[in-house]
PDB file of N, CA and C in Angstrom:
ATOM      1  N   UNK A   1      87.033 121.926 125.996  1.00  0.00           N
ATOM      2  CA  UNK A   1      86.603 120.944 125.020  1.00  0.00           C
ATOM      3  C   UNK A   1      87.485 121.010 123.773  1.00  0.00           C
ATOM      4  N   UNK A   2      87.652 122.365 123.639  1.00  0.00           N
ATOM      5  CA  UNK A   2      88.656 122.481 122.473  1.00  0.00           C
ATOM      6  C   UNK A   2      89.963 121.794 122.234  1.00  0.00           C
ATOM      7  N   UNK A   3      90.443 121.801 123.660  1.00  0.00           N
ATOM      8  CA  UNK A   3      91.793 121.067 124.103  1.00  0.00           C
ATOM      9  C   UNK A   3      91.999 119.683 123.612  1.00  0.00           C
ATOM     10  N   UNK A   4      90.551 118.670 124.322  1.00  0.00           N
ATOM     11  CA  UNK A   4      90.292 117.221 124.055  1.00  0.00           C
ATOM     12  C   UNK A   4      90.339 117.207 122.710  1.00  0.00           C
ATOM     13  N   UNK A   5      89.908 118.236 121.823  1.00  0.00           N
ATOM     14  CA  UNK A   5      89.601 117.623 120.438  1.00  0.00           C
ATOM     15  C   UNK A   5      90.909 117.811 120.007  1.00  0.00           C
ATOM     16  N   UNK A   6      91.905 118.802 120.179  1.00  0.00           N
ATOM     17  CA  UNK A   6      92.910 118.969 119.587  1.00  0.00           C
ATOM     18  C   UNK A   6      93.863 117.567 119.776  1.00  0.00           C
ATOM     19  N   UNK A   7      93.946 117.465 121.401  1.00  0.00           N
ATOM     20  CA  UNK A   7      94.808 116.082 121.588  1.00  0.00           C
ATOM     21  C   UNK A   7      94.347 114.737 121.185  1.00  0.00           C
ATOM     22  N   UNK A   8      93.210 114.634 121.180  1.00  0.00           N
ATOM     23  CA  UNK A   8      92.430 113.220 120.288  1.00  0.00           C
ATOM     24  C   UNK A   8      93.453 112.906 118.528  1.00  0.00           C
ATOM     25  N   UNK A   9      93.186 114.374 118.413  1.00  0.00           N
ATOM     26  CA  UNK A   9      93.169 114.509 116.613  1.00  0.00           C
ATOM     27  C   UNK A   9      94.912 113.931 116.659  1.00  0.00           C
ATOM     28  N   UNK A  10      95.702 114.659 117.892  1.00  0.00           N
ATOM     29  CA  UNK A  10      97.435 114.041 117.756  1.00  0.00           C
ATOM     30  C   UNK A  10      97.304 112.788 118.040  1.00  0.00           C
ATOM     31  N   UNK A  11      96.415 112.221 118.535  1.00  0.00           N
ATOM     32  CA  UNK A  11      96.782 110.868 119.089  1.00  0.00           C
ATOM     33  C   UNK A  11      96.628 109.827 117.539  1.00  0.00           C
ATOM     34  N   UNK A  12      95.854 110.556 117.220  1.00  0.00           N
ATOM     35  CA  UNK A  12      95.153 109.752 115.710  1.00  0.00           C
ATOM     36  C   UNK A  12      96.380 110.142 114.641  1.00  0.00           C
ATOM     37  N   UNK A  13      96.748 111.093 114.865  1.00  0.00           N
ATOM     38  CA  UNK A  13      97.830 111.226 113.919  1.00  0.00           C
ATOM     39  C   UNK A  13      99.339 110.534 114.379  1.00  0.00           C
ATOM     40  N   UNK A  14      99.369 110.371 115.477  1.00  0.00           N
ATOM     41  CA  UNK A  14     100.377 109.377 115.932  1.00  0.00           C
ATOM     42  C   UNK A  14     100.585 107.988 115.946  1.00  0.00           C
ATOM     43  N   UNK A  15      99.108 107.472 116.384  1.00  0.00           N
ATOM     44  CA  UNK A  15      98.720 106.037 115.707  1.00  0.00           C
ATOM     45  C   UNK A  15      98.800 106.020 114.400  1.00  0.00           C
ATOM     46  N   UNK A  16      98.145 106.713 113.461  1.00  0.00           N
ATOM     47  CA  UNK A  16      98.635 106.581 111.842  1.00  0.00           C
ATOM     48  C   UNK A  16      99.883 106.357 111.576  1.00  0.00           C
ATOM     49  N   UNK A  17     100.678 107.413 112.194  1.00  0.00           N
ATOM     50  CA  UNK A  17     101.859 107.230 111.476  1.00  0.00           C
ATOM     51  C   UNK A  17     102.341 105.677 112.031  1.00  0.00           C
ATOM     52  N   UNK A  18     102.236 105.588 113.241  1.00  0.00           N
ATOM     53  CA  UNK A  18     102.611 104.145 113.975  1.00  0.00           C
ATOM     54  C   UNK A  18     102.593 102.863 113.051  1.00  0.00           C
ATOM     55  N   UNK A  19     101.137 102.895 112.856  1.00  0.00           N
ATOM     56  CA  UNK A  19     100.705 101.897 111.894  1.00  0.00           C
ATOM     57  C   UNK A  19     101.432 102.324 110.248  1.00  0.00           C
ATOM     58  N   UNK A  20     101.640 103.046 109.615  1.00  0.00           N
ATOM     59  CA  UNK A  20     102.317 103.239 108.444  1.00  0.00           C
ATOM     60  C   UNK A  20     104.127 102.461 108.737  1.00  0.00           C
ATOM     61  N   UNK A  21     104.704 103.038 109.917  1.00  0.00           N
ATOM     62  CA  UNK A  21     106.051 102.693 110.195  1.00  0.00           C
ATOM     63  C   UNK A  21     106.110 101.147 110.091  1.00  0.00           C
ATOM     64  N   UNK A  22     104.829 100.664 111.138  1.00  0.00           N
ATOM     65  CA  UNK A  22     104.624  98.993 110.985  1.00  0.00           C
ATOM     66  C   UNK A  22     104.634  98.675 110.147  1.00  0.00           C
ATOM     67  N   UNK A  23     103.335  98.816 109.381  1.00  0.00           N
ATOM     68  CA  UNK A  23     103.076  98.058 108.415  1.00  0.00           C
ATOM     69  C   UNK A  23     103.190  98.568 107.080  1.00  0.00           C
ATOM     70  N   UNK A  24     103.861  99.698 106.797  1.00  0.00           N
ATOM     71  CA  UNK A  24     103.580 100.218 104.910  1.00  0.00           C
ATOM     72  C   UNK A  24     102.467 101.128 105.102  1.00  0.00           C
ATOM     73  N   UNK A  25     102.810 102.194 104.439  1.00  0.00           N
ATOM     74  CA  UNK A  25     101.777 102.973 103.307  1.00  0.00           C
ATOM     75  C   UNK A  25     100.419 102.479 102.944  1.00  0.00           C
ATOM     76  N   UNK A  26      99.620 103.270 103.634  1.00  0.00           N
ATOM     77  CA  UNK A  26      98.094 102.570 103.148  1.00  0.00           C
ATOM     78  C   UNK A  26      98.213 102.586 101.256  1.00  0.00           C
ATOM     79  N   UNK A  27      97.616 101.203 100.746  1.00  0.00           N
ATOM     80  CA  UNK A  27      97.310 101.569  99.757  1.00  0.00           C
ATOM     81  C   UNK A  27      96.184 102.429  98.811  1.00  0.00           C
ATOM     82  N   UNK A  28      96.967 102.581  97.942  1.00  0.00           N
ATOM     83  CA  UNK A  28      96.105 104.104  97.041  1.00  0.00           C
ATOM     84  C   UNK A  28      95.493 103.147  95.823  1.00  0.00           C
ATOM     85  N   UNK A  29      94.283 103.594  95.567  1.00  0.00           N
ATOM     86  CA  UNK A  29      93.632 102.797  94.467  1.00  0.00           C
ATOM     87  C   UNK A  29      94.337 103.377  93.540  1.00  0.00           C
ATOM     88  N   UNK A  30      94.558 102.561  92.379  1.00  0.00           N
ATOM     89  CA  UNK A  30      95.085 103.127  91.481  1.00  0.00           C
ATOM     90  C   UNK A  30      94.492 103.623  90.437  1.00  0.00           C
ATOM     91  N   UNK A  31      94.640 105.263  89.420  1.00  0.00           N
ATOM     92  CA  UNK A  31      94.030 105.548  88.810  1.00  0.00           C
ATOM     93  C   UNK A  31      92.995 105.371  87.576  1.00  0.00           C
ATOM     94  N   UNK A  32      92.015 105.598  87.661  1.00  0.00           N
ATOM     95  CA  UNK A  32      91.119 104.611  86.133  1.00  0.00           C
ATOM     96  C   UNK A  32      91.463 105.305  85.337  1.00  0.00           C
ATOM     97  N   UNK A  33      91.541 104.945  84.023  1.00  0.00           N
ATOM     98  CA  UNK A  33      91.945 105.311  82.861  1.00  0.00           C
ATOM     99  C   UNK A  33      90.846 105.925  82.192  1.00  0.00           C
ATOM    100  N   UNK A  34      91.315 106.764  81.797  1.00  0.00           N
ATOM    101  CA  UNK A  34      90.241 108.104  80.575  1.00  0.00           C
ATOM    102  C   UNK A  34      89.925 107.430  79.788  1.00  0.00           C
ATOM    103  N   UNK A  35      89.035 106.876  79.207  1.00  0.00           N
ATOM    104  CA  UNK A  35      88.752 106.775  77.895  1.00  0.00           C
ATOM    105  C   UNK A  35      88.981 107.650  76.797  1.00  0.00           C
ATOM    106  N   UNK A  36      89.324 107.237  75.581  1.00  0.00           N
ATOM    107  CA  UNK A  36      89.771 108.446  74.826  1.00  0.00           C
ATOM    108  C   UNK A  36      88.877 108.228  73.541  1.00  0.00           C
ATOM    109  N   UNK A  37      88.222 108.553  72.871  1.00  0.00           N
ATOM    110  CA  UNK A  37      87.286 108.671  72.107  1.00  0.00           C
ATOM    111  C   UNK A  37      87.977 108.690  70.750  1.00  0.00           C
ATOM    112  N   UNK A  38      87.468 107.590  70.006  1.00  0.00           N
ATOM    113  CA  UNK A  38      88.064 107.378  68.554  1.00  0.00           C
ATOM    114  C   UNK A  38      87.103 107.354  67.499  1.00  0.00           C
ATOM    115  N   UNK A  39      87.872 108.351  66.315  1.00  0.00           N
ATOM    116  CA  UNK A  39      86.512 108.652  65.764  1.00  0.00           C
ATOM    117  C   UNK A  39      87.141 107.489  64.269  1.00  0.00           C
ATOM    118  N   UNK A  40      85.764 106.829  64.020  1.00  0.00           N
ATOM    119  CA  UNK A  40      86.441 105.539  63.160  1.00  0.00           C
ATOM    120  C   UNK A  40      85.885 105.786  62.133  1.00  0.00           C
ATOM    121  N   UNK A  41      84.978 106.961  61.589  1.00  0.00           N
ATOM    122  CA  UNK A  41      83.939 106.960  61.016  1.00  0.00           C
ATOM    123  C   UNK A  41      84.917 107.065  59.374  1.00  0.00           C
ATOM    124  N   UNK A  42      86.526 107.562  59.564  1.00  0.00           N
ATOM    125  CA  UNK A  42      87.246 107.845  57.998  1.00  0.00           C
ATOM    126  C   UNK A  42      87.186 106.710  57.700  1.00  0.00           C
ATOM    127  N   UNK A  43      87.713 105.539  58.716  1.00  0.00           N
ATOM    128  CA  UNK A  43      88.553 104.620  58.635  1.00  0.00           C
ATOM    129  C   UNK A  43      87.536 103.549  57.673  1.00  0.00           C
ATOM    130  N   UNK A  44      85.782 103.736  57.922  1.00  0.00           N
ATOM    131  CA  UNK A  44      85.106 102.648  57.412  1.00  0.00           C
ATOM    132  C   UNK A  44      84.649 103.009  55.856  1.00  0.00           C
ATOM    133  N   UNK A  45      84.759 104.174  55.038  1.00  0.00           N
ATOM    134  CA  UNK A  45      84.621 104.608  53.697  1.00  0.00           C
ATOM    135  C   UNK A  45      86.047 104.608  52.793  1.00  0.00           C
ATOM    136  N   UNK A  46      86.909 104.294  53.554  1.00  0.00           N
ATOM    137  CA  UNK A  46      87.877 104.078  52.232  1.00  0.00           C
ATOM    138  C   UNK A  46      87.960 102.684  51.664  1.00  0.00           C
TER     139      UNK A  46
END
Protein backbone atom coordinates (compact mmCIF):
# COMPACT_ATOMS: atom_id res chain seq x y z
CA UNK A 1 0.00 0.00 0.00
CA UNK A 2 2.86 2.07 0.79
CA UNK A 3 4.17 1.67 -2.77
CA UNK A 4 0.59 2.94 -4.40
CA UNK A 5 0.77 5.95 -2.25
CA UNK A 6 4.26 6.76 -3.05
CA UNK A 7 3.64 6.39 -6.98
CA UNK A 8 0.18 8.27 -6.90
CA UNK A 9 2.01 11.23 -5.01
CA UNK A 10 4.84 11.10 -8.43
CA UNK A 11 2.17 11.00 -10.70
CA UNK A 12 0.64 14.22 -9.08
CA UNK A 13 3.85 15.73 -9.03
CA UNK A 14 4.38 15.05 -12.66
CA UNK A 15 1.03 16.27 -13.79
CA UNK A 16 1.79 19.54 -11.81
CA UNK A 17 4.71 20.18 -13.23
CA UNK A 18 3.03 19.23 -16.78
CA UNK A 19 0.41 21.66 -16.27
CA UNK A 20 2.92 24.54 -14.98
CA UNK A 21 5.22 23.80 -18.36
CA UNK A 22 1.69 24.27 -20.29
CA UNK A 23 0.24 26.70 -18.92
CA UNK A 24 2.42 29.13 -16.37
CA UNK A 25 2.98 29.21 -12.75
CA UNK A 26 -0.07 28.88 -10.67
CA UNK A 27 -0.88 32.21 -9.49
CA UNK A 28 0.14 33.49 -5.94
CA UNK A 29 -2.26 35.90 -4.25
CA UNK A 30 -0.56 38.73 -3.72
CA UNK A 31 0.49 40.04 -0.36
CA UNK A 32 -2.00 42.33 1.89
CA UNK A 33 -0.51 45.17 3.17
CA UNK A 34 0.23 45.87 7.03
CA UNK A 35 -1.41 48.56 8.14
CA UNK A 36 0.80 50.87 9.87
CA UNK A 37 -0.62 52.82 12.66
CA UNK A 38 -0.39 56.68 12.74
CA UNK A 39 -0.43 58.45 15.68
CA UNK A 40 -2.12 62.00 14.68
CA UNK A 41 -2.87 62.97 18.05
CA UNK A 42 0.59 65.93 17.81
CA UNK A 43 -0.52 66.82 14.58
CA UNK A 44 -4.25 68.10 15.88
CA UNK A 45 -2.92 70.63 19.00
CA UNK A 46 -0.58 72.72 17.21
Amino acid sequence: MDYLEKVLEKLKEWARRLIETLLGPEAEPEPEPIPIPVDDRQRRYQ
